[in-house]
N, C-alpha and C. Protein backbone atom coordinates (compact mmCIF):
# COMPACT_ATOMS: atom_id res chain seq x y z
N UNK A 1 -42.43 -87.36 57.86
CA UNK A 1 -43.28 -87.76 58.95
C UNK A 1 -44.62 -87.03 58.81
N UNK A 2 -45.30 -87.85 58.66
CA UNK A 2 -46.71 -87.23 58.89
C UNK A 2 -47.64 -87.04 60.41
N UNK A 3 -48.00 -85.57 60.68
CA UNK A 3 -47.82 -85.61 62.30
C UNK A 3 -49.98 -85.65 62.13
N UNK A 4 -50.12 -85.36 60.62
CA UNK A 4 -51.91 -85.37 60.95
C UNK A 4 -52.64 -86.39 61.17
N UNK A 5 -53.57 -86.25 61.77
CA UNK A 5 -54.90 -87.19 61.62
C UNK A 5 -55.00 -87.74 61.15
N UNK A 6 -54.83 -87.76 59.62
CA UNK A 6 -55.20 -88.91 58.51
C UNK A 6 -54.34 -88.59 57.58
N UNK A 7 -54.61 -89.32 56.98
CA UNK A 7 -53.37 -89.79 55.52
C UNK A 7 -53.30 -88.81 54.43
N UNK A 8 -51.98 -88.40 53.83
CA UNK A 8 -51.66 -87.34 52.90
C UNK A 8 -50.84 -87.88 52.13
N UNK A 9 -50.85 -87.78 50.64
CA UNK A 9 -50.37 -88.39 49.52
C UNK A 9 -49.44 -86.71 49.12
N UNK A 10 -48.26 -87.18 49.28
CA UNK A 10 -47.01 -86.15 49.13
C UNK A 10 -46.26 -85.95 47.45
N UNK A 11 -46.10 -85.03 46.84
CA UNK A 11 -45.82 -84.84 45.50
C UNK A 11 -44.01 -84.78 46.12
N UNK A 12 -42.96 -85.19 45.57
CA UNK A 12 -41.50 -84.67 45.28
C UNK A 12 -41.25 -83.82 44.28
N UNK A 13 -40.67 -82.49 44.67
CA UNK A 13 -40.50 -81.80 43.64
C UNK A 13 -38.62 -81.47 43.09
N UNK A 14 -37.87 -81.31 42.22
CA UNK A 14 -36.52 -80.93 42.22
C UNK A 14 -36.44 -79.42 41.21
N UNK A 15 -35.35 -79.04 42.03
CA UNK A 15 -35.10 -77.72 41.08
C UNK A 15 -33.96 -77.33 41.11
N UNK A 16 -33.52 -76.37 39.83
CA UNK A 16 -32.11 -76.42 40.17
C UNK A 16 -31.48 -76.20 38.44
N UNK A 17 -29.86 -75.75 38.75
CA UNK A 17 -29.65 -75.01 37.27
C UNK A 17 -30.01 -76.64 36.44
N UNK A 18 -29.85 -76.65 35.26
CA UNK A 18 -29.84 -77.32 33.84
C UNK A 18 -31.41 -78.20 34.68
N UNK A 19 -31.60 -79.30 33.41
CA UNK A 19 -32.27 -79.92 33.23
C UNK A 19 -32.57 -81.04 33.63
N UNK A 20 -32.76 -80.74 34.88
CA UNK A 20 -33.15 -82.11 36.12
C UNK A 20 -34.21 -82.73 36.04
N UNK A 21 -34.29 -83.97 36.16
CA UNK A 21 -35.49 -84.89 36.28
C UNK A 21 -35.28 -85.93 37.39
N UNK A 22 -36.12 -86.35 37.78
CA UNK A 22 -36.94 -87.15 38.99
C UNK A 22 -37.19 -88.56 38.35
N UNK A 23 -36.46 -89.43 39.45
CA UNK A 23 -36.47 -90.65 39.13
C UNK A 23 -37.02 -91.23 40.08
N UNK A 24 -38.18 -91.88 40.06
CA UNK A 24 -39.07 -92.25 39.38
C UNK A 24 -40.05 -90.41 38.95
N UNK A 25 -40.32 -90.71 37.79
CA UNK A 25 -40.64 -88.95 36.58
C UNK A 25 -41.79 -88.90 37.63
N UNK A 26 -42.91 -89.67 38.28
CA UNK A 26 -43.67 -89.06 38.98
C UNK A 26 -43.60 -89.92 40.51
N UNK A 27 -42.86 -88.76 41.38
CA UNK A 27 -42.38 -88.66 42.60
C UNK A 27 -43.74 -88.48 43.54
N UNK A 28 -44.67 -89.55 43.55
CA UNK A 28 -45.41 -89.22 45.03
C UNK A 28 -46.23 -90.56 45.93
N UNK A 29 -45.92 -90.19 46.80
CA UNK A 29 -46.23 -91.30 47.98
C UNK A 29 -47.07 -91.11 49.14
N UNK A 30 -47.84 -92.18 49.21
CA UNK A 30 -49.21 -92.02 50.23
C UNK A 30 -48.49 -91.99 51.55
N UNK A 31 -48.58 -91.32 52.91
CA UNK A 31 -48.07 -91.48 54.19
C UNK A 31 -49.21 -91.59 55.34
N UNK A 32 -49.72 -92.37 55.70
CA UNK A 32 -50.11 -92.38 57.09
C UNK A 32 -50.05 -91.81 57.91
N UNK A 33 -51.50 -91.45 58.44
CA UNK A 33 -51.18 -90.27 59.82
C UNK A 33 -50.58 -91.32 60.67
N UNK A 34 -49.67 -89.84 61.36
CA UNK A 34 -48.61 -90.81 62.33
C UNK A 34 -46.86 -91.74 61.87
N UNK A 35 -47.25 -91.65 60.40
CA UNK A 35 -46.16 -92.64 59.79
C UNK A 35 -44.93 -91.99 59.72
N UNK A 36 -43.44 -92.62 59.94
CA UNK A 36 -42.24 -91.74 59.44
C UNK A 36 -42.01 -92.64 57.82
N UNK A 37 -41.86 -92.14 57.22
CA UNK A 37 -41.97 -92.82 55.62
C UNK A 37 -40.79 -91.93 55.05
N UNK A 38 -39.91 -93.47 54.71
CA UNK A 38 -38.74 -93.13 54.04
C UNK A 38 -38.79 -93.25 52.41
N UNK A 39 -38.11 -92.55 51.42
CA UNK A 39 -38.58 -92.18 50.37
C UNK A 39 -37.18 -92.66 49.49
N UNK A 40 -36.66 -93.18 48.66
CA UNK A 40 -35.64 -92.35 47.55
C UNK A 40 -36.05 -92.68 46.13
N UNK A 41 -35.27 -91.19 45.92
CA UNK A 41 -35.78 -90.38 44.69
C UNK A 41 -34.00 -90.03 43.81
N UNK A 42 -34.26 -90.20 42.46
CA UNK A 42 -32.77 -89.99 41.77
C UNK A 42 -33.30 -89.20 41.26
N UNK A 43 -32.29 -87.92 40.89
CA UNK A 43 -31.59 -87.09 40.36
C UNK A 43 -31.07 -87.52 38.64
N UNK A 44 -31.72 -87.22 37.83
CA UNK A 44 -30.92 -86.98 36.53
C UNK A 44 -30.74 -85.48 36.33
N UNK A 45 -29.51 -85.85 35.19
CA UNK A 45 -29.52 -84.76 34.23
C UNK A 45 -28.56 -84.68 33.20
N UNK A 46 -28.91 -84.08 32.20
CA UNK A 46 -27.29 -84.41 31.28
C UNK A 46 -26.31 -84.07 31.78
N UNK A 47 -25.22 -85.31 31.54
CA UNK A 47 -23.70 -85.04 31.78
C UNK A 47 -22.67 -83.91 31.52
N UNK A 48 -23.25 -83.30 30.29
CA UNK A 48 -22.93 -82.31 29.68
C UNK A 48 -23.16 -80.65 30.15
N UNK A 49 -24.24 -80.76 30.83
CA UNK A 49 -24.29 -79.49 31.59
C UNK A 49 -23.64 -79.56 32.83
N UNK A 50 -23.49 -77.86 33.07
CA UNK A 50 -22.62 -77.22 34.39
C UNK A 50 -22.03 -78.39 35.48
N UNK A 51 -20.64 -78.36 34.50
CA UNK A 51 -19.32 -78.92 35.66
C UNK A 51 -19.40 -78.65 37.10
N UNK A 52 -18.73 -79.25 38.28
CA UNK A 52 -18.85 -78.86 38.83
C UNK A 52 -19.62 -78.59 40.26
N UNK A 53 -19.49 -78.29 41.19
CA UNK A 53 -20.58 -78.30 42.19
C UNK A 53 -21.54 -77.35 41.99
N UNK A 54 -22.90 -78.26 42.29
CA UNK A 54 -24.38 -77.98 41.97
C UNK A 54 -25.24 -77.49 42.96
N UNK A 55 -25.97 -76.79 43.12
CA UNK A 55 -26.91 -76.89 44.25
C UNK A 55 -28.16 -77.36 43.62
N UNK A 56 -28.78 -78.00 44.05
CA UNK A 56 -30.40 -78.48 44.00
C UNK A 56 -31.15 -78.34 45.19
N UNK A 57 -32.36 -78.14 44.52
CA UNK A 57 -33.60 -77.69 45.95
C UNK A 57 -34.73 -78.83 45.87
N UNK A 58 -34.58 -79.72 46.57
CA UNK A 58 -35.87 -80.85 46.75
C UNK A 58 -36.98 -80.13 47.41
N UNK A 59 -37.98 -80.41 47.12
CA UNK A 59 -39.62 -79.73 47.90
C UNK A 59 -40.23 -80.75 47.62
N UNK A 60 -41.44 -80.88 48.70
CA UNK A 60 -42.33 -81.95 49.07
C UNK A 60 -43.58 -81.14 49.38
N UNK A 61 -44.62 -81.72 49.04
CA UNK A 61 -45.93 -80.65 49.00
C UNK A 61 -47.29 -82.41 49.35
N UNK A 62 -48.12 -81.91 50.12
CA UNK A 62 -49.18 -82.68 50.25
C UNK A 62 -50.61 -82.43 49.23
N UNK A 63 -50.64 -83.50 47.95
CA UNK A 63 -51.60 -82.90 47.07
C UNK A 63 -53.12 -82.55 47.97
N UNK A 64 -53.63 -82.66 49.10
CA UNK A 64 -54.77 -82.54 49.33
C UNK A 64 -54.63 -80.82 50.25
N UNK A 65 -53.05 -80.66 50.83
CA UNK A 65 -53.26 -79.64 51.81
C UNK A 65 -51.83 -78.80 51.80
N UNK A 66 -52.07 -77.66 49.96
CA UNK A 66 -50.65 -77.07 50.15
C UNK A 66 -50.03 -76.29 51.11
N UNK A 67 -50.46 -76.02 52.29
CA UNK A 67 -49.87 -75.73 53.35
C UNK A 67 -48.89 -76.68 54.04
N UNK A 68 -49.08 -78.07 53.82
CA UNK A 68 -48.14 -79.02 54.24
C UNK A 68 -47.11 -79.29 53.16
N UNK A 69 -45.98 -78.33 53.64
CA UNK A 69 -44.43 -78.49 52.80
C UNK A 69 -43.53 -78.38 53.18
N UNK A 70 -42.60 -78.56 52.64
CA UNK A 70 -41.11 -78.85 53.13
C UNK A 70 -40.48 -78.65 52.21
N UNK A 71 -39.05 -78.02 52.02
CA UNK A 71 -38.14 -78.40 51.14
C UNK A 71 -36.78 -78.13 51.91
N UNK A 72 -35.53 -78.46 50.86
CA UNK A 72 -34.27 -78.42 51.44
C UNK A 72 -33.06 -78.32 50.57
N UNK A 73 -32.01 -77.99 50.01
CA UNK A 73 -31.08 -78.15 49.46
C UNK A 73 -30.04 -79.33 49.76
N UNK A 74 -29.43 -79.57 48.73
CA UNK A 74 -28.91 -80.65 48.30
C UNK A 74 -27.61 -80.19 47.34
N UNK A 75 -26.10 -80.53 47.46
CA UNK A 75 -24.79 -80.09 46.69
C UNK A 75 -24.01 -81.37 46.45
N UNK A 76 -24.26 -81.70 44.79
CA UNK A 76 -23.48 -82.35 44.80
C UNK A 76 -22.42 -81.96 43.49
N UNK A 77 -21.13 -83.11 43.06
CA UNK A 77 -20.27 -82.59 41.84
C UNK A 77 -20.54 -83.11 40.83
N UNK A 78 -20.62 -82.44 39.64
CA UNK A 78 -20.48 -83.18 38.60
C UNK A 78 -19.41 -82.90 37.86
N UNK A 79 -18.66 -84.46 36.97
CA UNK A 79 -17.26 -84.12 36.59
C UNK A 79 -17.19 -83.17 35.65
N UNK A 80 -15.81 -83.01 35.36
CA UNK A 80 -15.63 -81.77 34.52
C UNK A 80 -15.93 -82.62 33.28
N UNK A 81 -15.75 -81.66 32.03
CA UNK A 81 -15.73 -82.12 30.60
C UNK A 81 -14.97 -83.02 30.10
N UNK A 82 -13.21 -82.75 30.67
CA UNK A 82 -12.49 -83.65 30.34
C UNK A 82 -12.58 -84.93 31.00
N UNK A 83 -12.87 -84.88 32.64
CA UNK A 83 -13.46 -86.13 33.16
C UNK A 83 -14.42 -87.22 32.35
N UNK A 84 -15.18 -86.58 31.74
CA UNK A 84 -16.35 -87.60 31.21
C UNK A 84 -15.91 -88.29 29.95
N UNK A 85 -14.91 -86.99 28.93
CA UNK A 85 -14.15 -87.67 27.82
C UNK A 85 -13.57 -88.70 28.17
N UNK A 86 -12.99 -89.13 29.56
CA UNK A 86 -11.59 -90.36 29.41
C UNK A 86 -13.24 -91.28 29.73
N UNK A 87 -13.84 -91.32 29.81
CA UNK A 87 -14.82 -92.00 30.30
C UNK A 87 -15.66 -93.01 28.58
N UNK A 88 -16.47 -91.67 28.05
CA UNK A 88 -17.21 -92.12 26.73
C UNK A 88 -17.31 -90.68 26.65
N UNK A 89 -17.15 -90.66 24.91
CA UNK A 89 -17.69 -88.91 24.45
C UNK A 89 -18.57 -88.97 23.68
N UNK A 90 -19.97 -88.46 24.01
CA UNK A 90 -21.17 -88.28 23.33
C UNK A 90 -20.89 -87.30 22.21
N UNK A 91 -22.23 -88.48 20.95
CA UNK A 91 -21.71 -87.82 19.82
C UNK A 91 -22.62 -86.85 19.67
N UNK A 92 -21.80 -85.29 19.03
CA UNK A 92 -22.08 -83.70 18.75
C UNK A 92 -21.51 -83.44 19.91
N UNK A 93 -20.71 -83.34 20.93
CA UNK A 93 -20.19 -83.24 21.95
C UNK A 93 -18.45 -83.04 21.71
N UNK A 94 -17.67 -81.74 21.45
CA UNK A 94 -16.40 -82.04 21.51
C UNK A 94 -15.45 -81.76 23.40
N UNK A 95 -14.75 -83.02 23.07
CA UNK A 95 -13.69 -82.65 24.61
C UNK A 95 -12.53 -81.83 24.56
């Protein structure tokens, strides 16, 4: 929600163990003063890193006014090793 005066173009940021990326790779959207603006954003990362439950930290930043931010955590699972083998096993990858 944008509570200012005028309009702020918002960056998405993700963080978090292994090698996360942002789907769509550049996460940012114009909001209207006044506007509630709903957003979604995916989560990659290789399958192969840390089993298991994850924490990730989403942040949101206004490119004109870095004082306007936000962020929040986010837990989700990713399967184990042997999970992904009954699945497909990437090659250089043993299960």
């Amino acid at each position: 929600m944008n509570k200012d005066e005028r309009d702020h173009r918002f960056i998405v940021a993700v963080s978090g163990s292994g090698n996360l990326k942002l789907d769509p790779e550049r996460a940012e959207f114009t909001v209207r003063s006044g506007e509630v603006f709903n957003a979604a954003v995916r989560v990659r990362r290789d399958a192969w890193e840390i089993p298991g439950i994850n924490t990730i930290r989403f942040s949101i930043e206004a490119r004109d006014r870095p004082d306007l931010k936000a962020s929040t955590e986010a837990r989700f699972f990713a399967p184990t090793r042997q999970a992904l083998c009954k699945i497909r096993r990437p090659i250089g990858h043993e299960c």
